[in-house]
C-alpha atoms as a PDB file:
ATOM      1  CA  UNK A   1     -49.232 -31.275  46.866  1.00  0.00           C
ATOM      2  CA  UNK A   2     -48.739 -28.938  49.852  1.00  0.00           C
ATOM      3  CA  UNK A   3     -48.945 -25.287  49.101  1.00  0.00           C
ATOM      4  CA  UNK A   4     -45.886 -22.655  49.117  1.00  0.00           C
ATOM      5  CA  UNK A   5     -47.019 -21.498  52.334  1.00  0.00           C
ATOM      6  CA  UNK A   6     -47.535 -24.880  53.727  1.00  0.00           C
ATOM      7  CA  UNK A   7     -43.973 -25.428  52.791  1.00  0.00           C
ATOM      8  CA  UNK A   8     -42.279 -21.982  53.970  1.00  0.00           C
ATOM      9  CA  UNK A   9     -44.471 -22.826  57.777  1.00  0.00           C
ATOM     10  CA  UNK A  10     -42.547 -26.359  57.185  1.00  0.00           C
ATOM     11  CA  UNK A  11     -39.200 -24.546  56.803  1.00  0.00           C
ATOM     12  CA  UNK A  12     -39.102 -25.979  53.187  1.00  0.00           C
ATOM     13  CA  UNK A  13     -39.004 -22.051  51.547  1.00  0.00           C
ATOM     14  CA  UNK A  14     -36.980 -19.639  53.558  1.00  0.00           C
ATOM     15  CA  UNK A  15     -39.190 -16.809  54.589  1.00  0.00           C
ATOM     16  CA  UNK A  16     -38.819 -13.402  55.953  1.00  0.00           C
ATOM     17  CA  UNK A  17     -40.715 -14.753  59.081  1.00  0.00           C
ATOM     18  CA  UNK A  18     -41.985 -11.958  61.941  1.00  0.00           C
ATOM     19  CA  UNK A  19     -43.993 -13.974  64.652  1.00  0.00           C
ATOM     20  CA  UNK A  20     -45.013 -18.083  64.926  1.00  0.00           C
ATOM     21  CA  UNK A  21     -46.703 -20.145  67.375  1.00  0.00           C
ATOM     22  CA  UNK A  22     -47.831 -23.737  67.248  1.00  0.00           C
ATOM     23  CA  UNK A  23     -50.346 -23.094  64.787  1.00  0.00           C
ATOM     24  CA  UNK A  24     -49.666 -19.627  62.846  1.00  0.00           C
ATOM     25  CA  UNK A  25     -46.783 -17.719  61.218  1.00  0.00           C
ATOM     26  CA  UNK A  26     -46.419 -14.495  59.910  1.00  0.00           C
ATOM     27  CA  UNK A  27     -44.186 -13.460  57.474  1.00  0.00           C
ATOM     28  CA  UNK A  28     -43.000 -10.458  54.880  1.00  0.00           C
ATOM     29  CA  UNK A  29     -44.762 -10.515  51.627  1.00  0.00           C
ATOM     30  CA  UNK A  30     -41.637 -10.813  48.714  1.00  0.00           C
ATOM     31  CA  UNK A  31     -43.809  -8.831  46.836  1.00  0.00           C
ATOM     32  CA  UNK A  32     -45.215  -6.000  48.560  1.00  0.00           C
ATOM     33  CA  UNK A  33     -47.158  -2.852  47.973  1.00  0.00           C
ATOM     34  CA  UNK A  34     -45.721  -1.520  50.830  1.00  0.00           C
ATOM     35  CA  UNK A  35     -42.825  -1.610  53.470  1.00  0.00           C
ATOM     36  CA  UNK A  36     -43.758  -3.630  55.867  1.00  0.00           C
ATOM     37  CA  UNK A  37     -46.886  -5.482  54.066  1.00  0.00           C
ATOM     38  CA  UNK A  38     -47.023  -9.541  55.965  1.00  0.00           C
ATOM     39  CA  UNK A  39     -49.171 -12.213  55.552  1.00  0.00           C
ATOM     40  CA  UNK A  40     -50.682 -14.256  58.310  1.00  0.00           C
ATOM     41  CA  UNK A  41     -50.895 -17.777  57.979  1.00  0.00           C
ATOM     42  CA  UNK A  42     -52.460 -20.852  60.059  1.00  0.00           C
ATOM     43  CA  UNK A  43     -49.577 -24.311  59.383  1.00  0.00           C
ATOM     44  CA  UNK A  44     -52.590 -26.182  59.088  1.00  0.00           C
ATOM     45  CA  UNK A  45     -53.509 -26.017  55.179  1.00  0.00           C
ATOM     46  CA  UNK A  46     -56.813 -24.671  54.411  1.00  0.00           C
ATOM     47  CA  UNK A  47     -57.727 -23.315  51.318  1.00  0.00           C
ATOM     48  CA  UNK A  48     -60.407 -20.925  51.972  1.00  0.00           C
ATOM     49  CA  UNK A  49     -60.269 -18.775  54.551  1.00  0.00           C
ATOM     50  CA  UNK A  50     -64.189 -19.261  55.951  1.00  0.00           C
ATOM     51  CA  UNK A  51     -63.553 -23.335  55.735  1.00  0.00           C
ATOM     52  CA  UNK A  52     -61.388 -22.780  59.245  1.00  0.00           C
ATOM     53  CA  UNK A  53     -63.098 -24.502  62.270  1.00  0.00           C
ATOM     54  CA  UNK A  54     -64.970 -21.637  64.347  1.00  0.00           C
ATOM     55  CA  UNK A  55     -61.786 -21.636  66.931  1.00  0.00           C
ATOM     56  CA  UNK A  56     -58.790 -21.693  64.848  1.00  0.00           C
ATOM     57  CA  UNK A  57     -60.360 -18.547  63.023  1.00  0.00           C
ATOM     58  CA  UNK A  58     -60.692 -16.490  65.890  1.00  0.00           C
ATOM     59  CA  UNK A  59     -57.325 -17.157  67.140  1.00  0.00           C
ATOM     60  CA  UNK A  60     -55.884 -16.718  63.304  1.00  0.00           C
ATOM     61  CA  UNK A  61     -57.496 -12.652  63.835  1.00  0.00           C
ATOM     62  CA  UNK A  62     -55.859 -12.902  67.572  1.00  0.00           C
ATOM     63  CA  UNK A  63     -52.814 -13.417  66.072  1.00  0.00           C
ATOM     64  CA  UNK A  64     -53.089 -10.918  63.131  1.00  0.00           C
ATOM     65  CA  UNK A  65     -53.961  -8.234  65.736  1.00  0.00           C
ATOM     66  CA  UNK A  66     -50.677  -9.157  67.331  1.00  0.00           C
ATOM     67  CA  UNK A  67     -48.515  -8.715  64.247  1.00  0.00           C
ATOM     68  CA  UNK A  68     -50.310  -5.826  62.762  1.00  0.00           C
ATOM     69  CA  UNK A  69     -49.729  -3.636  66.469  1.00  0.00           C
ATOM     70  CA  UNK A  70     -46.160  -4.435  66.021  1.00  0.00           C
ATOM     71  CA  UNK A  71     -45.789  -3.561  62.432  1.00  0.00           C
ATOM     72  CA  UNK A  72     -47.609  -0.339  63.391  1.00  0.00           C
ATOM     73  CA  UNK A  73     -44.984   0.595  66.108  1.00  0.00           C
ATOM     74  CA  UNK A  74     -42.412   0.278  63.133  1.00  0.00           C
ATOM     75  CA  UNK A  75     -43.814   1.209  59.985  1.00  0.00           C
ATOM     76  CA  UNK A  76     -45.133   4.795  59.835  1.00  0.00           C
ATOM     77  CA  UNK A  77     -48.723   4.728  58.930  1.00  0.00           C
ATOM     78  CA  UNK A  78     -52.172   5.818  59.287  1.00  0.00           C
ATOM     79  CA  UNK A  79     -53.297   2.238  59.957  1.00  0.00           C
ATOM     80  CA  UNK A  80     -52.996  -1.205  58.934  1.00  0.00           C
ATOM     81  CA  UNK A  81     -54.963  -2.426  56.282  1.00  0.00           C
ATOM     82  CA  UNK A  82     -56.607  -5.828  55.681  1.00  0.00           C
ATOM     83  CA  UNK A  83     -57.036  -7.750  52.865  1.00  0.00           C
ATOM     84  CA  UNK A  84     -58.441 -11.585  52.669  1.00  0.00           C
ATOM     85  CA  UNK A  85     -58.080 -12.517  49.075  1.00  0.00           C
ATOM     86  CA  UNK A  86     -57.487 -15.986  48.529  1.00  0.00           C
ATOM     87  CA  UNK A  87     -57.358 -16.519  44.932  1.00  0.00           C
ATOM     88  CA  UNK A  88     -53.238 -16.571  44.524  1.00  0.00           C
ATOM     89  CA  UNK A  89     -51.935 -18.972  46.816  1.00  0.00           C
ATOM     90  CA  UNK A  90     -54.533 -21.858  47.744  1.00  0.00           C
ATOM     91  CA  UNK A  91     -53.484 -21.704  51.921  1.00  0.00           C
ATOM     92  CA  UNK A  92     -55.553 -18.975  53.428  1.00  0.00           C
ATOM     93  CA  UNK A  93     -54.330 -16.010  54.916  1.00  0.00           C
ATOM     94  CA  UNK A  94     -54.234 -12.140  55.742  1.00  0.00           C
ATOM     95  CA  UNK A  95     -52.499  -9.359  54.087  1.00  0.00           C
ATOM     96  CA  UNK A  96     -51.718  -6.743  56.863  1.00  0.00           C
ATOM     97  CA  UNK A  97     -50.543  -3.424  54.977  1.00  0.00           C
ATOM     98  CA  UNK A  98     -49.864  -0.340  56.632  1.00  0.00           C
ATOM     99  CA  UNK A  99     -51.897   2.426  54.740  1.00  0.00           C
ATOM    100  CA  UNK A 100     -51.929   6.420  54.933  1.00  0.00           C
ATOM    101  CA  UNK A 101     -54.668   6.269  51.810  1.00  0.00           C
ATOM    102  CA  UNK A 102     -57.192   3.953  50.869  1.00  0.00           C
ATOM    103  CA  UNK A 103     -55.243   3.353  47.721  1.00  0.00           C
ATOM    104  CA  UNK A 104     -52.069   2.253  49.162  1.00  0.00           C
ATOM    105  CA  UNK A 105     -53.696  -1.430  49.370  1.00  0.00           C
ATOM    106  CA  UNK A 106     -54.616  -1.962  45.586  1.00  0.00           C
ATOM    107  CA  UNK A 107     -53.016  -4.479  44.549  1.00  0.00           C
ATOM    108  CA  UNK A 108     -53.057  -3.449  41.000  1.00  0.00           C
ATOM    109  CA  UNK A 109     -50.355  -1.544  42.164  1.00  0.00           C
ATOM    110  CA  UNK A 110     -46.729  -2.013  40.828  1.00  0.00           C
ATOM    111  CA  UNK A 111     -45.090  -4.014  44.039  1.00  0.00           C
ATOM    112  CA  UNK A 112     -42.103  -2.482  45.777  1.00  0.00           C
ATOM    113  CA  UNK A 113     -38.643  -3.717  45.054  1.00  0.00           C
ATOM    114  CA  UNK A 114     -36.882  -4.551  48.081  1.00  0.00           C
ATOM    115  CA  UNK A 115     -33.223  -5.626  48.915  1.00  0.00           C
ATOM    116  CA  UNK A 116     -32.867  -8.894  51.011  1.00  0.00           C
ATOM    117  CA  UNK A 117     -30.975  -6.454  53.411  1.00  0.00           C
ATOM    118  CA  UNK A 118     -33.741  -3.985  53.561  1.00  0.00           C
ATOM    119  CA  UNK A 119     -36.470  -7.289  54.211  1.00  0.00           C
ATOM    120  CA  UNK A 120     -34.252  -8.742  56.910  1.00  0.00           C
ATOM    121  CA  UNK A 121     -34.232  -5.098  58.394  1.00  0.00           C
ATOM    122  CA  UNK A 122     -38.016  -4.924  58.340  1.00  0.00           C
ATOM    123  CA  UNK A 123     -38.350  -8.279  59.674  1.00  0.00           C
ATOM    124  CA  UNK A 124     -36.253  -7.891  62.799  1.00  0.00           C
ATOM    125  CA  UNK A 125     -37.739  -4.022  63.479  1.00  0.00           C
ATOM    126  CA  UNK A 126     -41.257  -6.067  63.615  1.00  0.00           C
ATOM    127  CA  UNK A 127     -40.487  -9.016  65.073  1.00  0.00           C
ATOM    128  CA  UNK A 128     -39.016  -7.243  68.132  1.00  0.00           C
ATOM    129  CA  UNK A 129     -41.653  -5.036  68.091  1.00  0.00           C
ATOM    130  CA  UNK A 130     -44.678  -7.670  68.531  1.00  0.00           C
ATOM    131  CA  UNK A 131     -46.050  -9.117  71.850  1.00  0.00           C
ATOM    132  CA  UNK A 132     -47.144 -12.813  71.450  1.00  0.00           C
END
């Protein structure tokens, strides 16, 4: 059975998408611990993040570079964080939050509850911010 991210790169499960090529797609997290906080996917289903041929993994962190620039000309932050989990959805991929403190990505955290019109704001601010 495909996984939900397999299915929102599919077009399945709408998504608050920022940036996608042929093989990768970034997107808001619905559940975020902060404004502005995206996961970066490759469309080809892996579960594990270090299973990804040698290639595709280097350009997955090309294209998570990308993203996390433009979400840094948008969000105000010290920097964008990363976090490569891979224990809650069984697709790999990045979280790119944008941090001030170390502790803005623990995700024991209580997530931030967003408006759709406050994610589709986000999402266009950072999609017209990035540079494929």
């Amino acid at each position: 059975m495909p996984s939900l991210f397999t299915k929102i790169a599919k077009g399945e499960i709408p998504a608050y998408k920022l940036a996608e090529d042929a093989d990768f797609l970034a997107f808001l997290d619905i559940n975020p611990l902060a404004e502005g906080h995206t996961l970066v996917i490759p469309k080809k289903e892996t579960d594990y993040i270090f299973d990804i041929g040698d290639h595709e993994y280097m350009a997955l962190w090309k294209f998570a570079k990308k993203v996390a620039l433009g979400i840094q000309k948008v969000i105000p932050c010290e920097k964008v964080g990363v976090a490569v989990i891979g224990l809650e959805v069984a697709h790999a991929h990045i979280h790119l939050v944008p941090i001030n403190t170390i502790y803005d990505i623990d995700f024991k955290k209580p997530k931030l509850q967003l408006p759709a019109e406050k994610f589709q704001q986000i999402a266009r601010d950072i999609s017209n911010a990035i540079v494929l």
